[in-house]
N, C-alpha and C. Protein backbone atom coordinates (compact mmCIF):
# COMPACT_ATOMS: atom_id res chain seq x y z
N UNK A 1 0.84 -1.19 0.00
CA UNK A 1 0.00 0.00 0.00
C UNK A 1 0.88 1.25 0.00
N UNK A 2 0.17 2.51 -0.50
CA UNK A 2 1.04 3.72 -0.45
C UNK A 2 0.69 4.43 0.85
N UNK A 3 1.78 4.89 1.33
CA UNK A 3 1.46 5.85 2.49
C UNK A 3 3.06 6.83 2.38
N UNK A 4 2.78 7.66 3.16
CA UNK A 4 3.62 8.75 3.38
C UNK A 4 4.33 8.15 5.15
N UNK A 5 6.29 8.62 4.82
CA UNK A 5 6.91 7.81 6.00
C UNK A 5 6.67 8.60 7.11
N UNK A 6 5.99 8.42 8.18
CA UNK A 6 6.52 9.10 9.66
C UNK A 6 7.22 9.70 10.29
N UNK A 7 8.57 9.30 9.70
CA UNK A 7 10.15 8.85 10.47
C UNK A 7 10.93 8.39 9.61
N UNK A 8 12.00 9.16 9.58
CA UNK A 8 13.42 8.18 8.64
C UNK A 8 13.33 6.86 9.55
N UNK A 9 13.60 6.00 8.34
CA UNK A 9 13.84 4.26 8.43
C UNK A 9 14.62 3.51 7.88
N UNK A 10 15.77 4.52 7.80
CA UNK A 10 17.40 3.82 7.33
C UNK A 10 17.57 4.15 5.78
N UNK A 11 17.77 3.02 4.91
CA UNK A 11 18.09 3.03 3.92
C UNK A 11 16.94 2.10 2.80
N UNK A 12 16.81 2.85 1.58
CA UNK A 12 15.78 1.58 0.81
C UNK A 12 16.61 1.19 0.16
N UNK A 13 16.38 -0.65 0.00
CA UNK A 13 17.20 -1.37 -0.25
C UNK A 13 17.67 -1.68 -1.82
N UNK A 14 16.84 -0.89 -2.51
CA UNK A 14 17.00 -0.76 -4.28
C UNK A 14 17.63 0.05 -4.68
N UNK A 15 17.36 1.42 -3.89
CA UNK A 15 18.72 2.64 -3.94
C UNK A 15 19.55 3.08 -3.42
N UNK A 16 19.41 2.23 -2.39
CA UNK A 16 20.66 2.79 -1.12
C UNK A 16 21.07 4.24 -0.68
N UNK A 17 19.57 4.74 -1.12
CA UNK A 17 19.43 5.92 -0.49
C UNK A 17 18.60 6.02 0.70
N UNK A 18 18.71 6.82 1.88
CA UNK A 18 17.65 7.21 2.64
C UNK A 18 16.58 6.97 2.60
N UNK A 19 15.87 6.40 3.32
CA UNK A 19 14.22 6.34 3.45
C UNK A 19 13.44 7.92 4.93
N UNK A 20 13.74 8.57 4.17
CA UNK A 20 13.43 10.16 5.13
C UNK A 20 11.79 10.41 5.29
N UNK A 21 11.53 10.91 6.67
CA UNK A 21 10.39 11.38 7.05
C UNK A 21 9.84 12.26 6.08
N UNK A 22 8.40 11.93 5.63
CA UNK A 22 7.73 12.82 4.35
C UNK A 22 8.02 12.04 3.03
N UNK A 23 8.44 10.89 2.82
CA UNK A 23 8.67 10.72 1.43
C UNK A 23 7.48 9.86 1.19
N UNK A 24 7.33 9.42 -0.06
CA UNK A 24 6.15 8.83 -0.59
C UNK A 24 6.70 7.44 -0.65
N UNK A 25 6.02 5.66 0.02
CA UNK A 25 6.67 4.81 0.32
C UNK A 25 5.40 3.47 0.01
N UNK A 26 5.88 2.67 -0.55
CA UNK A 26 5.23 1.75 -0.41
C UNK A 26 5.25 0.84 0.67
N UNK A 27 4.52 -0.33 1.32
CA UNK A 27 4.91 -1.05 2.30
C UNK A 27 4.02 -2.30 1.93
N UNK A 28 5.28 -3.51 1.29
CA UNK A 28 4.45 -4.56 0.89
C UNK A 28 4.00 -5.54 1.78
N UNK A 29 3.22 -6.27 1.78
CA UNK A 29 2.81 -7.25 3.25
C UNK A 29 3.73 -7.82 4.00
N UNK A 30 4.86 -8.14 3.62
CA UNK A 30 6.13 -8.33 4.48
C UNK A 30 6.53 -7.29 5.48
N UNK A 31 6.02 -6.32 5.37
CA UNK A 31 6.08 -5.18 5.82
C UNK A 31 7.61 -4.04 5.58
N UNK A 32 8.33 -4.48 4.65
CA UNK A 32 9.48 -3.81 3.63
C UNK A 32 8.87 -2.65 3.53
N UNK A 33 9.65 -1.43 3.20
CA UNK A 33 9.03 -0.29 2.62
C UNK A 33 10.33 0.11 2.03
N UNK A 34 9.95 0.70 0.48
CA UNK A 34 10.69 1.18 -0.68
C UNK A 34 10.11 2.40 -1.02
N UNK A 35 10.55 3.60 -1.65
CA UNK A 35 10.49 4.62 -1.98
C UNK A 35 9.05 4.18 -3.40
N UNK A 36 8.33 5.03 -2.83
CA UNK A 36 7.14 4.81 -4.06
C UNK A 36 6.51 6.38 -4.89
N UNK A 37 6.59 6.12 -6.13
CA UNK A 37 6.26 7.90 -6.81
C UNK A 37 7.36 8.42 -7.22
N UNK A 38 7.17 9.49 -7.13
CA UNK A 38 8.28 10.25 -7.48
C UNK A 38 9.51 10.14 -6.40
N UNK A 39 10.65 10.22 -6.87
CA UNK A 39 12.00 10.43 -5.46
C UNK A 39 12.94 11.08 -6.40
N UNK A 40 14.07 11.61 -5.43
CA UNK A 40 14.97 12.58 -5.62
C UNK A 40 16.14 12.30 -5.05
N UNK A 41 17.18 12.11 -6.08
CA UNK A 41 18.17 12.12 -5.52
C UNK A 41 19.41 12.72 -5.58
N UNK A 42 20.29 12.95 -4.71
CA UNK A 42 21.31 14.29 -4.54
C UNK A 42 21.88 13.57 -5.39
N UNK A 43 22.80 14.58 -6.27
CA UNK A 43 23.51 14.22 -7.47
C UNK A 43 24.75 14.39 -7.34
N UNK A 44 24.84 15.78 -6.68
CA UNK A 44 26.54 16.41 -6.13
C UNK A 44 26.76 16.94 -4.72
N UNK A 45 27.63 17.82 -4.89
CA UNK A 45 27.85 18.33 -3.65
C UNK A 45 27.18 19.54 -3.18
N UNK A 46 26.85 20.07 -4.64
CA UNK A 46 25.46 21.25 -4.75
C UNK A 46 23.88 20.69 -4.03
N UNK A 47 24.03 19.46 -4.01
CA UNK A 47 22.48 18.90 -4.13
C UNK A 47 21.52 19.56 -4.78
N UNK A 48 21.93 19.19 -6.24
CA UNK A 48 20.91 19.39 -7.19
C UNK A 48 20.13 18.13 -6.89
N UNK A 49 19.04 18.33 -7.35
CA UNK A 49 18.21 16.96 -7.23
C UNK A 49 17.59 16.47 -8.48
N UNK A 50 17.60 14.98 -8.73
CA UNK A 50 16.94 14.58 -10.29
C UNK A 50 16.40 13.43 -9.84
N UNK A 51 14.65 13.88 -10.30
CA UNK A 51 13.94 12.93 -10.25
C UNK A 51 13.87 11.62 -10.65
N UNK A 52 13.35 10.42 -10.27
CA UNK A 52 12.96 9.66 -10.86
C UNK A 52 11.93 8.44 -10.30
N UNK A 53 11.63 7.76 -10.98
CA UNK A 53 10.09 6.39 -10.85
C UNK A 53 10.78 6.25 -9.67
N UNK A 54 9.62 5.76 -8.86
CA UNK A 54 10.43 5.05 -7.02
C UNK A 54 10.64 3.95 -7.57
N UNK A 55 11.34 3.79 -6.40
CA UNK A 55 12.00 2.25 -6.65
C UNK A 55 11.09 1.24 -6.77
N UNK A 56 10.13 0.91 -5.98
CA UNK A 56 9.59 -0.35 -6.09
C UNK A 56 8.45 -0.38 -7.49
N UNK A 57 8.31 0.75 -7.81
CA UNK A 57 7.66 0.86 -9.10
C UNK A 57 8.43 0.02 -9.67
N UNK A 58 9.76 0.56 -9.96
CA UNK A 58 11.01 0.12 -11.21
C UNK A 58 10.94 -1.46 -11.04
N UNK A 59 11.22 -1.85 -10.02
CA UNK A 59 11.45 -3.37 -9.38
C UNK A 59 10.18 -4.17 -9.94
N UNK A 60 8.80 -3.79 -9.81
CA UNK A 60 8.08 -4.39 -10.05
C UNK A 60 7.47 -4.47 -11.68
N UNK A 61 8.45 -3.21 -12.30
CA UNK A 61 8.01 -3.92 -13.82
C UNK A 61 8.63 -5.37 -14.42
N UNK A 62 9.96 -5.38 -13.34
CA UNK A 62 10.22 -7.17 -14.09
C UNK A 62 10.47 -8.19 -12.85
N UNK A 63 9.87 -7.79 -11.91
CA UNK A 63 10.05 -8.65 -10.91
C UNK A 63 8.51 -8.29 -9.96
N UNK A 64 8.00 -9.51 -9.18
CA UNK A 64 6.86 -9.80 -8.78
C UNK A 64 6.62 -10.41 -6.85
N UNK A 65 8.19 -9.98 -6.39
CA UNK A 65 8.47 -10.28 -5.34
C UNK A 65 9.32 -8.79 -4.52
N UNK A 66 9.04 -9.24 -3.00
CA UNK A 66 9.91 -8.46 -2.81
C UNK A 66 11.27 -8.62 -2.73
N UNK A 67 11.90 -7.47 -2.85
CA UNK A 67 13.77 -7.91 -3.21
C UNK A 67 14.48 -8.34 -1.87
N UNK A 68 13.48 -8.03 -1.25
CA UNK A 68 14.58 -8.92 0.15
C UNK A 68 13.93 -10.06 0.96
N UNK A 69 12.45 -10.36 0.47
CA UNK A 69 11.87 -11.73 0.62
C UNK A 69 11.47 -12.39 -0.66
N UNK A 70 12.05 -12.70 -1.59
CA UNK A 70 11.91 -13.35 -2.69
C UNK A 70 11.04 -14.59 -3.03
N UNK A 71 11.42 -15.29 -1.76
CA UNK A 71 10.22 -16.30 -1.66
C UNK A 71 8.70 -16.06 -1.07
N UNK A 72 8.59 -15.27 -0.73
CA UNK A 72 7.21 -15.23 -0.14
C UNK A 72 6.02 -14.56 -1.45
């Protein structure tokens, strides 16, 4: 399901970026949560930012599991 995060919750495991309070997040029944929608990520030392698909969008156009419970 989509929801908005509470609380930073470390790192998402597709981008190895931050999972930060306010971002837009999916949370699949395993209860995993990946960056969902739009996300942004620092590019330099300017922190310009360049969008792109969240992660678990990307993941789920060729894959049908989650990436860190594969079997379930």
């Amino acid at each position: 399901s989509e929801d908005v995060l509470s609380k930073d919750a470390g790192e998402c495991a597709i981008c190895l970026e931050e999972l930060q309070q306010g971002d837009t997040i999916a949370r699949l029944p395993c209860l995993c949560i990946y960056h969902k929608g739009q996300v942004f990520l620092r590019m330099d030392v300017k922190f310009h930012k360049v969008a792109f698909m969240g992660c678990i969008d990307e993941w789920f156009e060729v894959n049908r599991s989650c990436p860190e419970h594969p079997s379930d």
